[in-house]
PDB file of N, CA and C in Angstrom:
ATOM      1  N   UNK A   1       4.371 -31.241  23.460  1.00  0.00           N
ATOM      2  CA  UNK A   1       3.836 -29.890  23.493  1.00  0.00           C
ATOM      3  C   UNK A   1       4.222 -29.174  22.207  1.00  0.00           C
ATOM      4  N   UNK A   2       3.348 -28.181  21.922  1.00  0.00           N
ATOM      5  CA  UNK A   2       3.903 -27.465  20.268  1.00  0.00           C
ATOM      6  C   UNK A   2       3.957 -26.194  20.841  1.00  0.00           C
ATOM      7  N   UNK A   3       5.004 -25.962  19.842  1.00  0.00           N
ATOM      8  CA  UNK A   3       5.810 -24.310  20.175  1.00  0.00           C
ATOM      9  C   UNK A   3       5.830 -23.414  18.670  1.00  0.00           C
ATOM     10  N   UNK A   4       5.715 -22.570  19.161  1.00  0.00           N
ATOM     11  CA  UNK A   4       5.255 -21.579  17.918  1.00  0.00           C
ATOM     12  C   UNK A   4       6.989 -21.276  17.689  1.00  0.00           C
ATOM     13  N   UNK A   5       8.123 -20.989  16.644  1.00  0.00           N
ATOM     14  CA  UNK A   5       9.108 -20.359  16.444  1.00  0.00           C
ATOM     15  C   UNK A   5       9.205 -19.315  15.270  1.00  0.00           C
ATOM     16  N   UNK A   6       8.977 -17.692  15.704  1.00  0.00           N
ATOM     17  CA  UNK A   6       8.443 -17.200  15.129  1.00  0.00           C
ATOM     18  C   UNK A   6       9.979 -16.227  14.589  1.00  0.00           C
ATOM     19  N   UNK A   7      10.498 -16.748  13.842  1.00  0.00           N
ATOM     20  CA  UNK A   7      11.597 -15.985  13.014  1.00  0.00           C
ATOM     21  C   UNK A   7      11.707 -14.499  12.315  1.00  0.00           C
ATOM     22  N   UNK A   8      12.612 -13.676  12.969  1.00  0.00           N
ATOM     23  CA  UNK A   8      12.820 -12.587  12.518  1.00  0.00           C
ATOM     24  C   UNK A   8      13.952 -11.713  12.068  1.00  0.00           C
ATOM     25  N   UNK A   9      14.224 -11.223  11.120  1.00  0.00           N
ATOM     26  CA  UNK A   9      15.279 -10.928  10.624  1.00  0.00           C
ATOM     27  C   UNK A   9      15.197  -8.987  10.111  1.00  0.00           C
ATOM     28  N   UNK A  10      16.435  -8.797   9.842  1.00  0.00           N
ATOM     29  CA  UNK A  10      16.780  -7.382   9.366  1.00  0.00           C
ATOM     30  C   UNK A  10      16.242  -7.300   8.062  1.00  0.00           C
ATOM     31  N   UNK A  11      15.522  -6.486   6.964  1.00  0.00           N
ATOM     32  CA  UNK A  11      15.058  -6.779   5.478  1.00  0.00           C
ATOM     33  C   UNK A  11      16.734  -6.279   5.227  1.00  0.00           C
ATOM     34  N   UNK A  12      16.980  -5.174   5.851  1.00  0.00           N
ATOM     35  CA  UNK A  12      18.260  -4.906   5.141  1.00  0.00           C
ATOM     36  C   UNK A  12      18.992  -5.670   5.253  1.00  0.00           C
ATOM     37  N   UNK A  13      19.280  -6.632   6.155  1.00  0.00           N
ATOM     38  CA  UNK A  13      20.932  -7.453   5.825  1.00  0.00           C
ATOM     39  C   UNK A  13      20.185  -8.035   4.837  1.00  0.00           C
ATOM     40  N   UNK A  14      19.009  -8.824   4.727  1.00  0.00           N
ATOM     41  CA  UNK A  14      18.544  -9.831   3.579  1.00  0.00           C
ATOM     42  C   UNK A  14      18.824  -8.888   2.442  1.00  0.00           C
ATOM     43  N   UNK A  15      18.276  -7.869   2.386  1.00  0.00           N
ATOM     44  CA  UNK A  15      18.649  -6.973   0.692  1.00  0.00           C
ATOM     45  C   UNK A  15      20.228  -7.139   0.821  1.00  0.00           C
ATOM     46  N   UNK A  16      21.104  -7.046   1.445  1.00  0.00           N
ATOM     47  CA  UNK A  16      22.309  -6.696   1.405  1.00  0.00           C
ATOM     48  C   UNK A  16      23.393  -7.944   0.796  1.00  0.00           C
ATOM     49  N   UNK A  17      22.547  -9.080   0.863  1.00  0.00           N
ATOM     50  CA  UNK A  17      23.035 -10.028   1.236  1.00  0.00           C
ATOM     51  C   UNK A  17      23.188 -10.631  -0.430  1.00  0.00           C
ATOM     52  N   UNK A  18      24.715 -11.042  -0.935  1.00  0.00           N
ATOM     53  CA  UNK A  18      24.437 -11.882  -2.398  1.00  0.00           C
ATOM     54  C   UNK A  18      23.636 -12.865  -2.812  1.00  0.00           C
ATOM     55  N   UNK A  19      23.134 -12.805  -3.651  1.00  0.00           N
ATOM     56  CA  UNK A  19      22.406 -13.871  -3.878  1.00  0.00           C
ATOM     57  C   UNK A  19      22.411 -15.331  -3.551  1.00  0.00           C
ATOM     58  N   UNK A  20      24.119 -15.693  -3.897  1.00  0.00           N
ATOM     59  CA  UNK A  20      24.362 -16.781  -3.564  1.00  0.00           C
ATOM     60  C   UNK A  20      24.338 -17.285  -2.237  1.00  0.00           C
ATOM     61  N   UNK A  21      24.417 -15.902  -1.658  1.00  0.00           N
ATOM     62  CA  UNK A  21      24.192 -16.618  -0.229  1.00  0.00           C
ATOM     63  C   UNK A  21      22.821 -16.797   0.479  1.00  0.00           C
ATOM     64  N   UNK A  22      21.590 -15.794  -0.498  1.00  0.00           N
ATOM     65  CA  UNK A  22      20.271 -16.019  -0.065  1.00  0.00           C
ATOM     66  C   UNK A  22      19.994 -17.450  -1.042  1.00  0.00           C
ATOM     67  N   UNK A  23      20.325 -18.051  -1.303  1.00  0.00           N
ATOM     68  CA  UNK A  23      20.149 -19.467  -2.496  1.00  0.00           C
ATOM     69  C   UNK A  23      20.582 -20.207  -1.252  1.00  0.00           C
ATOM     70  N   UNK A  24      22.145 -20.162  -0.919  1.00  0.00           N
ATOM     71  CA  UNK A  24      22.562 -21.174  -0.077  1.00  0.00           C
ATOM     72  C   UNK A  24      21.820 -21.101   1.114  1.00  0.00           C
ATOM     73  N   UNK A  25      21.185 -19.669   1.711  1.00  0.00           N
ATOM     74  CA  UNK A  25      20.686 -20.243   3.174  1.00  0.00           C
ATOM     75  C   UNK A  25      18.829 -20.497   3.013  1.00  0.00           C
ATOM     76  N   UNK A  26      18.369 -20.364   1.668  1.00  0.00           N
ATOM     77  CA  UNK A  26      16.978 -20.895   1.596  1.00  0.00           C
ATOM     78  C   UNK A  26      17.420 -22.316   1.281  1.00  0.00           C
ATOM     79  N   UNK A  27      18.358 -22.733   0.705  1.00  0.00           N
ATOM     80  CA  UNK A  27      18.269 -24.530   0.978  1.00  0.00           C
ATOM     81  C   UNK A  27      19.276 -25.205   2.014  1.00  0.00           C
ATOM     82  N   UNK A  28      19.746 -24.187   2.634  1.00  0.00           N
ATOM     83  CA  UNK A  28      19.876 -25.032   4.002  1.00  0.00           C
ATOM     84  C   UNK A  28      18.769 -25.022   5.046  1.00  0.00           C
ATOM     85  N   UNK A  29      17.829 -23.713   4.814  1.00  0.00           N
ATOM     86  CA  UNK A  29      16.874 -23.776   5.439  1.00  0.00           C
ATOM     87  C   UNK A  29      15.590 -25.233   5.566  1.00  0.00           C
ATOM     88  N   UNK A  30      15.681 -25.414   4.094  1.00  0.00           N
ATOM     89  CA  UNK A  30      14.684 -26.423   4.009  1.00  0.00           C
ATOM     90  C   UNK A  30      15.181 -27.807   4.030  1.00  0.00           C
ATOM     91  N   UNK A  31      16.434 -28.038   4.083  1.00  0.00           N
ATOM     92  CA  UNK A  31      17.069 -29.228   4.389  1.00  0.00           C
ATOM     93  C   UNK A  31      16.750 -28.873   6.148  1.00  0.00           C
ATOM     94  N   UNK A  32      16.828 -28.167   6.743  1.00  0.00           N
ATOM     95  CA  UNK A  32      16.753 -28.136   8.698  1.00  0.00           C
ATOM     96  C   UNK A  32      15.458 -28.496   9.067  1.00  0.00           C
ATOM     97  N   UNK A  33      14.411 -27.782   7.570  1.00  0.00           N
ATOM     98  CA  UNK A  33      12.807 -28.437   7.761  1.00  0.00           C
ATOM     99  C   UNK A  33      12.868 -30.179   7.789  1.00  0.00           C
ATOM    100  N   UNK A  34      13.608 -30.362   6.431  1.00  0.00           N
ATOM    101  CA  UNK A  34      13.394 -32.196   6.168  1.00  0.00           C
ATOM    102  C   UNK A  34      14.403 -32.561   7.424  1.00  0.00           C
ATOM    103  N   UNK A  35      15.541 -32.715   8.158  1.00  0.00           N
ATOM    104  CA  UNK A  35      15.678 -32.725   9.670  1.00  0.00           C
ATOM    105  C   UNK A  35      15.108 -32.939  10.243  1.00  0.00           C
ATOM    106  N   UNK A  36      14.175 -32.104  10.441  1.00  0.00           N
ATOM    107  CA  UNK A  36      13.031 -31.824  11.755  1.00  0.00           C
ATOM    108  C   UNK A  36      12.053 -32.806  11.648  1.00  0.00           C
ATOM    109  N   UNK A  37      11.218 -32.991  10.217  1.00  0.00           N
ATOM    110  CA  UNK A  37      10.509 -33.922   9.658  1.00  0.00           C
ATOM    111  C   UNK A  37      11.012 -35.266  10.184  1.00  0.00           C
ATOM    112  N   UNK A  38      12.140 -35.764  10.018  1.00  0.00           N
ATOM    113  CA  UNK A  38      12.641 -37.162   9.822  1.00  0.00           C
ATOM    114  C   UNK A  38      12.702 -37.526  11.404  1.00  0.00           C
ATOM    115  N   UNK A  39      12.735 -36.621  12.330  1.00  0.00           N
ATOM    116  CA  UNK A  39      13.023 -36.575  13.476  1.00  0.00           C
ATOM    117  C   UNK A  39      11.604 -36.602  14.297  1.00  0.00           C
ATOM    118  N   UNK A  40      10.593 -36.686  13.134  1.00  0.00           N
ATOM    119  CA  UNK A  40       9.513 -36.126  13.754  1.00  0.00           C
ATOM    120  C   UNK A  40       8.860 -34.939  14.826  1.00  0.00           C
ATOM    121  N   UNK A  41       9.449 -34.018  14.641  1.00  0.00           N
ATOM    122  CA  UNK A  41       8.853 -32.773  15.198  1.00  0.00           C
ATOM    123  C   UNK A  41       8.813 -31.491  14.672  1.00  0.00           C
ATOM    124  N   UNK A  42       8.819 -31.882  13.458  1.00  0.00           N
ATOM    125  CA  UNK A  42       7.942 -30.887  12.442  1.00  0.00           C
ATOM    126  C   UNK A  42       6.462 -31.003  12.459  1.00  0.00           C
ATOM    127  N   UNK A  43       5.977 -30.166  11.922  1.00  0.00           N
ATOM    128  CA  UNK A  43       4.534 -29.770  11.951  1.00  0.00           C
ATOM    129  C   UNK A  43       4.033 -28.817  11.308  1.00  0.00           C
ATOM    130  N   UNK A  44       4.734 -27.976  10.390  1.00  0.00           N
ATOM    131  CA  UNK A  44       4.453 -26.976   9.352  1.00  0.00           C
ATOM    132  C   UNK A  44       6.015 -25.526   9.411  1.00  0.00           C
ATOM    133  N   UNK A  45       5.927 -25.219   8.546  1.00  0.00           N
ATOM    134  CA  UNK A  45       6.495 -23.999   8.144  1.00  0.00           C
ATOM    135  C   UNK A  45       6.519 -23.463   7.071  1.00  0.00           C
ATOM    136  N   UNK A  46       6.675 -21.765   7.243  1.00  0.00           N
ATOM    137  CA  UNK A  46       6.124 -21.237   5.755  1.00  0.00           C
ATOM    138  C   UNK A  46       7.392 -19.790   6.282  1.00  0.00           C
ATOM    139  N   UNK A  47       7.880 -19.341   4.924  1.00  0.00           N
ATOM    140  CA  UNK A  47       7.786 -17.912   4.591  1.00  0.00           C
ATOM    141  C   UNK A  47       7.089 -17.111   4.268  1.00  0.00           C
ATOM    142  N   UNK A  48       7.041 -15.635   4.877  1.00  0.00           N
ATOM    143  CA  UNK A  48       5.730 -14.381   4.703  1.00  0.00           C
ATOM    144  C   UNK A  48       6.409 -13.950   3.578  1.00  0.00           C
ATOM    145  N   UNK A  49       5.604 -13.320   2.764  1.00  0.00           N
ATOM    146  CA  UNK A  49       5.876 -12.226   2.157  1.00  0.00           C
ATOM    147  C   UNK A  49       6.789 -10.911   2.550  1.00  0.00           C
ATOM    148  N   UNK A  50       7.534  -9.914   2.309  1.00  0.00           N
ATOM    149  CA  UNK A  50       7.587  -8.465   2.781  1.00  0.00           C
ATOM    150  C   UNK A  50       6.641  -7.566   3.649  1.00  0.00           C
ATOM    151  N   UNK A  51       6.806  -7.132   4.736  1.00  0.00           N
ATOM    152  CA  UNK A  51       5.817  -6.408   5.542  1.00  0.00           C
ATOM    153  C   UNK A  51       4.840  -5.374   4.637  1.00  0.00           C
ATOM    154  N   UNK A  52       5.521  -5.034   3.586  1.00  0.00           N
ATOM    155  CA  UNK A  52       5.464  -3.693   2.735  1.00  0.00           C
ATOM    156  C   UNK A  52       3.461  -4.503   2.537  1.00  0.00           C
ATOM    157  N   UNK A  53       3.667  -5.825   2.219  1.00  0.00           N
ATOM    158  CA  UNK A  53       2.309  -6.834   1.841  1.00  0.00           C
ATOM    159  C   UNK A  53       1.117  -6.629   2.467  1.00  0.00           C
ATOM    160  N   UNK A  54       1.435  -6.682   3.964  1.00  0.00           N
ATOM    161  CA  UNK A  54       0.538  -6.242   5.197  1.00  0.00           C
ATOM    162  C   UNK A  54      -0.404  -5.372   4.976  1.00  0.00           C
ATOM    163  N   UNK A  55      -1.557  -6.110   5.582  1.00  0.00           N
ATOM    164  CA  UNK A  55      -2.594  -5.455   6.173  1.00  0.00           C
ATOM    165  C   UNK A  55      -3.202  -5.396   7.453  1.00  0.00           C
ATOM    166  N   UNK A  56      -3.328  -4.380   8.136  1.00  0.00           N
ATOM    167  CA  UNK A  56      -3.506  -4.807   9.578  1.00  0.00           C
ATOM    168  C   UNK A  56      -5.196  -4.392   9.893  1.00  0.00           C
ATOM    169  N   UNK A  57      -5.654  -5.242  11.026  1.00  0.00           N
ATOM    170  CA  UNK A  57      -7.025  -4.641  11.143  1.00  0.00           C
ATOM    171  C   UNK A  57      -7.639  -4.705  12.591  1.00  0.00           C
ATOM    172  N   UNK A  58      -7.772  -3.760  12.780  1.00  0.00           N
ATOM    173  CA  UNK A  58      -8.609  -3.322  14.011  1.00  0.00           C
ATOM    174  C   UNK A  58      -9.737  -2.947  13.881  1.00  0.00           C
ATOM    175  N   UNK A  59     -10.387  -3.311  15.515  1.00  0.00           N
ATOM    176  CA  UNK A  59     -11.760  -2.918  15.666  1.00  0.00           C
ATOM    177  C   UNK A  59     -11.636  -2.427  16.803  1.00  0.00           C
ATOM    178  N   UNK A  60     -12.640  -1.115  16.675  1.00  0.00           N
ATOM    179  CA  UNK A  60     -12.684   0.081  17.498  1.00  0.00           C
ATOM    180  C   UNK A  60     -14.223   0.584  17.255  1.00  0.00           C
ATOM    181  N   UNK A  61     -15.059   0.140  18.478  1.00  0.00           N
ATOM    182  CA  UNK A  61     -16.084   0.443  18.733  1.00  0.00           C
ATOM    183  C   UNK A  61     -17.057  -0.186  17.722  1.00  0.00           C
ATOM    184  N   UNK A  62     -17.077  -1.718  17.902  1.00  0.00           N
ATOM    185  CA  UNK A  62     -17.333  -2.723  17.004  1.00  0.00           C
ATOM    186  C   UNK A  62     -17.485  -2.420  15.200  1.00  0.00           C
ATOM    187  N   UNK A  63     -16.089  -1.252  14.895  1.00  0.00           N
ATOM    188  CA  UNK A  63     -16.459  -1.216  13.303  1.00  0.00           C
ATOM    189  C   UNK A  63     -14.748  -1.785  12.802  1.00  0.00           C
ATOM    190  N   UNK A  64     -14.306  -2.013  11.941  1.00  0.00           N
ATOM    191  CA  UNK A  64     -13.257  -2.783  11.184  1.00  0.00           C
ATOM    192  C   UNK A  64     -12.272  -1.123  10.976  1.00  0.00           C
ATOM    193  N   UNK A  65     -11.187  -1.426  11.223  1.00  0.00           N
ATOM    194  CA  UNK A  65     -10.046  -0.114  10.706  1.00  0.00           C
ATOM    195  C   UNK A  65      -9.281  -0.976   9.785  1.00  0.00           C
ATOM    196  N   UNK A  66      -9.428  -0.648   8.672  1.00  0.00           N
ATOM    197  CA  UNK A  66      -8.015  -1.450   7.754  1.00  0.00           C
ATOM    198  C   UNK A  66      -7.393  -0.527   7.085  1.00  0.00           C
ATOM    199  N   UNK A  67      -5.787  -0.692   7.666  1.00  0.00           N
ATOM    200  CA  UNK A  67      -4.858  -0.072   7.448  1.00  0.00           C
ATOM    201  C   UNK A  67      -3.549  -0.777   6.544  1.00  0.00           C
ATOM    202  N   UNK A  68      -2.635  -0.468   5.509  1.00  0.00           N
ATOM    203  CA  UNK A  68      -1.685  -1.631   4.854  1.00  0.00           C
ATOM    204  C   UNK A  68      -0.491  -1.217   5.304  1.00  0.00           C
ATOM    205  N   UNK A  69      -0.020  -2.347   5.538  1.00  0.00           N
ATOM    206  CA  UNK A  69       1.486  -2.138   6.232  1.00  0.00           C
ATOM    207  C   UNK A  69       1.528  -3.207   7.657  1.00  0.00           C
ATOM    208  N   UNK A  70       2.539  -3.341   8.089  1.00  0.00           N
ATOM    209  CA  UNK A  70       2.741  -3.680   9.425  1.00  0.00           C
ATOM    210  C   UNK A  70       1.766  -2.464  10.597  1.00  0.00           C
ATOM    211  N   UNK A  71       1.403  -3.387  11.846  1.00  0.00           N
ATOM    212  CA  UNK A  71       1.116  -3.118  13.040  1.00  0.00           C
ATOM    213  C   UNK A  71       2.284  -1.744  13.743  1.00  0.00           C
ATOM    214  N   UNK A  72       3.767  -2.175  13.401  1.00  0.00           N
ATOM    215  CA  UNK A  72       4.581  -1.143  14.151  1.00  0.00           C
ATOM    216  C   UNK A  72       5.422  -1.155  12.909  1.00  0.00           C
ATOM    217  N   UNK A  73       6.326  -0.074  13.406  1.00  0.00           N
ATOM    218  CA  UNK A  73       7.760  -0.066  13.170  1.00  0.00           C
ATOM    219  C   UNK A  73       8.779  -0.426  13.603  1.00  0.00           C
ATOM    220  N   UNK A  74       9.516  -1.690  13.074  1.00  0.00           N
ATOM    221  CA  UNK A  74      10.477  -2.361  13.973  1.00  0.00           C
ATOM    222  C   UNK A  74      11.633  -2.606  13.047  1.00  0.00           C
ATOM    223  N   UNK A  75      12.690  -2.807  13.985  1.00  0.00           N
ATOM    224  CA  UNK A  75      13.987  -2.922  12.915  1.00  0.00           C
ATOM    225  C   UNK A  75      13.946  -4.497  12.402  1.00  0.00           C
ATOM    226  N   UNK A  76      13.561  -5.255  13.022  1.00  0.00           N
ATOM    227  CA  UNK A  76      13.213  -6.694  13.029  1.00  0.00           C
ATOM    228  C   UNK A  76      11.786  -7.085  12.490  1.00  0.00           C
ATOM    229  N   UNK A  77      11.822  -7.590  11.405  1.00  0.00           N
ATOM    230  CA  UNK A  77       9.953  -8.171  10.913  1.00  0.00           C
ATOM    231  C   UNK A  77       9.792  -9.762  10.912  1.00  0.00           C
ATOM    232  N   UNK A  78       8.651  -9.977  11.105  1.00  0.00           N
ATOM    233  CA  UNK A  78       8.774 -11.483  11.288  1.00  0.00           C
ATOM    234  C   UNK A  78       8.961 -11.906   9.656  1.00  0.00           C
ATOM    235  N   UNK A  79       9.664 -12.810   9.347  1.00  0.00           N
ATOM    236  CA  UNK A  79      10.006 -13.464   7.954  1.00  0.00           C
ATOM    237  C   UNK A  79       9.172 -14.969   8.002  1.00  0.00           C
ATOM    238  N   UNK A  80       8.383 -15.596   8.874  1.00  0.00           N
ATOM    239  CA  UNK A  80       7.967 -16.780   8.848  1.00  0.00           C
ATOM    240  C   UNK A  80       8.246 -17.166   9.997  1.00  0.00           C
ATOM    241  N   UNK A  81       7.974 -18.662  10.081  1.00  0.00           N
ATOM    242  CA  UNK A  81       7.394 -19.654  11.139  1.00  0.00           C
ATOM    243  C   UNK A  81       7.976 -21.186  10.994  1.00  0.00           C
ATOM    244  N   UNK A  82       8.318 -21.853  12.183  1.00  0.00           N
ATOM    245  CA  UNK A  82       8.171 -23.004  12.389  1.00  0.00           C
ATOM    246  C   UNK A  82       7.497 -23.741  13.690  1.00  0.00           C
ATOM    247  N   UNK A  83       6.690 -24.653  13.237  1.00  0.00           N
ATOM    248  CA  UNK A  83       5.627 -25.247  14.121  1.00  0.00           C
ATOM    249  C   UNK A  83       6.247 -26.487  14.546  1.00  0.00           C
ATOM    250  N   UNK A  84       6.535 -26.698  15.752  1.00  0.00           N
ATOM    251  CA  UNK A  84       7.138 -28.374  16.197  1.00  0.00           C
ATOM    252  C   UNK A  84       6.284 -28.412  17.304  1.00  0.00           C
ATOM    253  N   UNK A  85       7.019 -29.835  16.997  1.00  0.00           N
ATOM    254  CA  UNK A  85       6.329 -30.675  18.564  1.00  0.00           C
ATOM    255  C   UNK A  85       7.655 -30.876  19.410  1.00  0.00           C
ATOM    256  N   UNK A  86       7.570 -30.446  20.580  1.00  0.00           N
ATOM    257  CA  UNK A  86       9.206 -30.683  21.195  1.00  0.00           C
ATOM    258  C   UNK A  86       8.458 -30.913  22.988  1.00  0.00           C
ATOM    259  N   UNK A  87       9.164 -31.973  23.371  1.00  0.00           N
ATOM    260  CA  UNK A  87       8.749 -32.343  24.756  1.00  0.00           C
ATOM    261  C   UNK A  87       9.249 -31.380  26.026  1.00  0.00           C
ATOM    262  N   UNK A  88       9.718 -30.221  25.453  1.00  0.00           N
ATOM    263  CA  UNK A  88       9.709 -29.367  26.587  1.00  0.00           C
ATOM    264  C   UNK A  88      10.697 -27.898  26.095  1.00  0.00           C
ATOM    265  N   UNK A  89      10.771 -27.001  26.804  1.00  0.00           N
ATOM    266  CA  UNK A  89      10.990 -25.492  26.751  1.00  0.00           C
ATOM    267  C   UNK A  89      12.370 -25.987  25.674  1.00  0.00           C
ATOM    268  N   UNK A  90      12.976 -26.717  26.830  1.00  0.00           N
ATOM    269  CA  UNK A  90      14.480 -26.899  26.239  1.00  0.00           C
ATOM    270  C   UNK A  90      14.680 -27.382  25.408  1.00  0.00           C
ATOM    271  N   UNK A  91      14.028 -27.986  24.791  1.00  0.00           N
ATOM    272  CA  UNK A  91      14.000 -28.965  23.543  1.00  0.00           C
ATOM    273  C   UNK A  91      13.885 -27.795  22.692  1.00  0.00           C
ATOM    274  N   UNK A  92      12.282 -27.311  22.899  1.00  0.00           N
ATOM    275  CA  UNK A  92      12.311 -26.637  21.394  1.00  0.00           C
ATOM    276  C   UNK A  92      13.202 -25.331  21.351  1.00  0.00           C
ATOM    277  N   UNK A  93      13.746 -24.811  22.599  1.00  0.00           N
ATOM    278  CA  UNK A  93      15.116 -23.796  21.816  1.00  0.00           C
ATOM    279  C   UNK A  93      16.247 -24.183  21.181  1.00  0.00           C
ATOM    280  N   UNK A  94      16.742 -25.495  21.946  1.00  0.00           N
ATOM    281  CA  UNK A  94      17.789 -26.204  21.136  1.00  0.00           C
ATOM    282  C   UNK A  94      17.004 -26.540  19.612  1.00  0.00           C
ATOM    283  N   UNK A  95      16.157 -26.644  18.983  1.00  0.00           N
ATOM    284  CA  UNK A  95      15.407 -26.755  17.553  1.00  0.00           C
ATOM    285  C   UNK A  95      15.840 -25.432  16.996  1.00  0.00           C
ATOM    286  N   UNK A  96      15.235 -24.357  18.075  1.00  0.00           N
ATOM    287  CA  UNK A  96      15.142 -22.975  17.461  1.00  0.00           C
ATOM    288  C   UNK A  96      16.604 -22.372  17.196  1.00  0.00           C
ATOM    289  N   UNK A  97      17.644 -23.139  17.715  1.00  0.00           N
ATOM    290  CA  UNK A  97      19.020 -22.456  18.020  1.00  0.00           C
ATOM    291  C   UNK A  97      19.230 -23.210  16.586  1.00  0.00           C
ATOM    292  N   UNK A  98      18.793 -24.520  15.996  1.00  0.00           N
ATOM    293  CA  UNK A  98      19.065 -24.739  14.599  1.00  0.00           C
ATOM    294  C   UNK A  98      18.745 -24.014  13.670  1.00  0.00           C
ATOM    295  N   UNK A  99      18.136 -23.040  13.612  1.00  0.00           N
ATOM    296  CA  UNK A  99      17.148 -22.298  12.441  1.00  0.00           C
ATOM    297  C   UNK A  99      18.352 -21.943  11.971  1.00  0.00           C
ATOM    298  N   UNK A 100      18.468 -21.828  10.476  1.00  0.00           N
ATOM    299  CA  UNK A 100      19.610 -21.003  10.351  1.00  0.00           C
ATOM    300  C   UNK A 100      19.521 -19.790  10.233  1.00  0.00           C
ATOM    301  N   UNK A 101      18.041 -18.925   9.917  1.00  0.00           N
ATOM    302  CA  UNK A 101      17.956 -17.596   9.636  1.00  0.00           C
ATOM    303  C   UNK A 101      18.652 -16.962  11.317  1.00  0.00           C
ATOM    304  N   UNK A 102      18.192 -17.983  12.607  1.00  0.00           N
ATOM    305  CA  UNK A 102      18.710 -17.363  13.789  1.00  0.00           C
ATOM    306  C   UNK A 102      20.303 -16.819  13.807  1.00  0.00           C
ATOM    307  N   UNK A 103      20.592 -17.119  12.695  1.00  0.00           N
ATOM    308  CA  UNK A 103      22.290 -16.839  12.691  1.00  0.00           C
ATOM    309  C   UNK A 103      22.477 -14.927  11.894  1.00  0.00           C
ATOM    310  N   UNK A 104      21.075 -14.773  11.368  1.00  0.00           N
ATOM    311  CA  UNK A 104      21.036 -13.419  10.767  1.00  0.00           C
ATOM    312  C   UNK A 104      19.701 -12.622  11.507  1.00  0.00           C
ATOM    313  N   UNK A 105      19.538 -12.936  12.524  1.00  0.00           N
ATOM    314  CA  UNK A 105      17.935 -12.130  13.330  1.00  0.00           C
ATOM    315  C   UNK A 105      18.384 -12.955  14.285  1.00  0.00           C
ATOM    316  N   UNK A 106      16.729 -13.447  14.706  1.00  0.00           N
ATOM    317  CA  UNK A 106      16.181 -14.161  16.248  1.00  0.00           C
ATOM    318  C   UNK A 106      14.697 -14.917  15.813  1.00  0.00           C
ATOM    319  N   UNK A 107      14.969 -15.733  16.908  1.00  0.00           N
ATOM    320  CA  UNK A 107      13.485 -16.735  17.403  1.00  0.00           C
ATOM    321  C   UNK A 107      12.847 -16.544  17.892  1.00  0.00           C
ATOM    322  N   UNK A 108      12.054 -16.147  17.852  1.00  0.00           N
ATOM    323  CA  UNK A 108      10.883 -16.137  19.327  1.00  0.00           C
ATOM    324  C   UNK A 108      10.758 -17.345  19.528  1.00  0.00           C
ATOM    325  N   UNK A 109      10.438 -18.243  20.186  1.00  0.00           N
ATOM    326  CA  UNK A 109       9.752 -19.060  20.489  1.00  0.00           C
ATOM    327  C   UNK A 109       8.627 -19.637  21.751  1.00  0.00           C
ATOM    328  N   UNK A 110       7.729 -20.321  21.288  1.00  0.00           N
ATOM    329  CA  UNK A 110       6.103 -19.503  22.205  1.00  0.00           C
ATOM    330  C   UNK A 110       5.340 -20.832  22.147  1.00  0.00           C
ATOM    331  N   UNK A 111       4.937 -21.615  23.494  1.00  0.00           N
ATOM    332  CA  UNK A 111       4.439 -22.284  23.378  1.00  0.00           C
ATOM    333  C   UNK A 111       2.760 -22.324  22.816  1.00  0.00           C
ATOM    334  N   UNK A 112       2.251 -23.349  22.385  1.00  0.00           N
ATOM    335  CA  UNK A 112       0.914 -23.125  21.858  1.00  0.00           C
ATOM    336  C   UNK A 112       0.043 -23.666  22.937  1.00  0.00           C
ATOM    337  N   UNK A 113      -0.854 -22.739  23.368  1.00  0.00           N
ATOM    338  CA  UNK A 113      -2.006 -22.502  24.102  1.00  0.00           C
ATOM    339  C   UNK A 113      -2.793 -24.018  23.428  1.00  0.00           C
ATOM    340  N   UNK A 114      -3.127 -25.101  24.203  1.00  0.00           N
ATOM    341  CA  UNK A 114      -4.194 -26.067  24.360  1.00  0.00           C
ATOM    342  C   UNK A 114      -5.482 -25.998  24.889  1.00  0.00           C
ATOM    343  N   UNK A 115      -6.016 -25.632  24.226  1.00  0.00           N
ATOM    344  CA  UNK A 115      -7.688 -25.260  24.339  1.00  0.00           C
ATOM    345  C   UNK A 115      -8.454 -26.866  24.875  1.00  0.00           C
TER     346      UNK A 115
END
């Protein structure tokens, strides 16, 4: 089954945070990707941009609203994604409990709808 793990963090601890330690936890990050890979239950992941990037868009009375910025205001923004394949709930939180950004935010994690 594939599970959406949708990572979110504070911008401020990340601004707050030395460099060296945003260096050390973007390549421990991608060493937990090659992990996952070797283990086979990887399936994609990416970092977003800054919310500040956002564009959001609604439709209201079949015409387009485009607005820039995030949807809400939250103390938490999503920072990116990891896509696995994990044979059940428990599996993929024990994956998600590896993330290391989960050690500075949270996971969502959300199974993917099979059409």
């Amino acid at each position: 089954m594939k599970y959406l793990c949708l990572v979110y963090f504070e911008p401020k601890i990340w601004d707050s945070m030395p460099q060296p330690e945003i260096d050390a936890l973007q390549v421990e990050s991608l060493a937990y990707d090659e992990t996952l890979q070797a283990q086979g239950v990887f399936l994609a992941a990416d970092a977003l941009h800054p919310t500040e990037t956002a564009t959001t868009v609604r439709v209201r009375n079949g015409e387009p609203i485009i607005t820039d910025g995030p949807f809400a205001e939250t103390k938490e923004v999503l920072g990116g994604f990891i896509l696995i394949n994990a044979k059940d709930l428990n599996a993929a939180l024990q994956i998600a409990a590896g993330i290391p950004l989960a050690r500075y935010g949270s996971v969502e994690v959300r199974p993917i709808m099979e059409f």
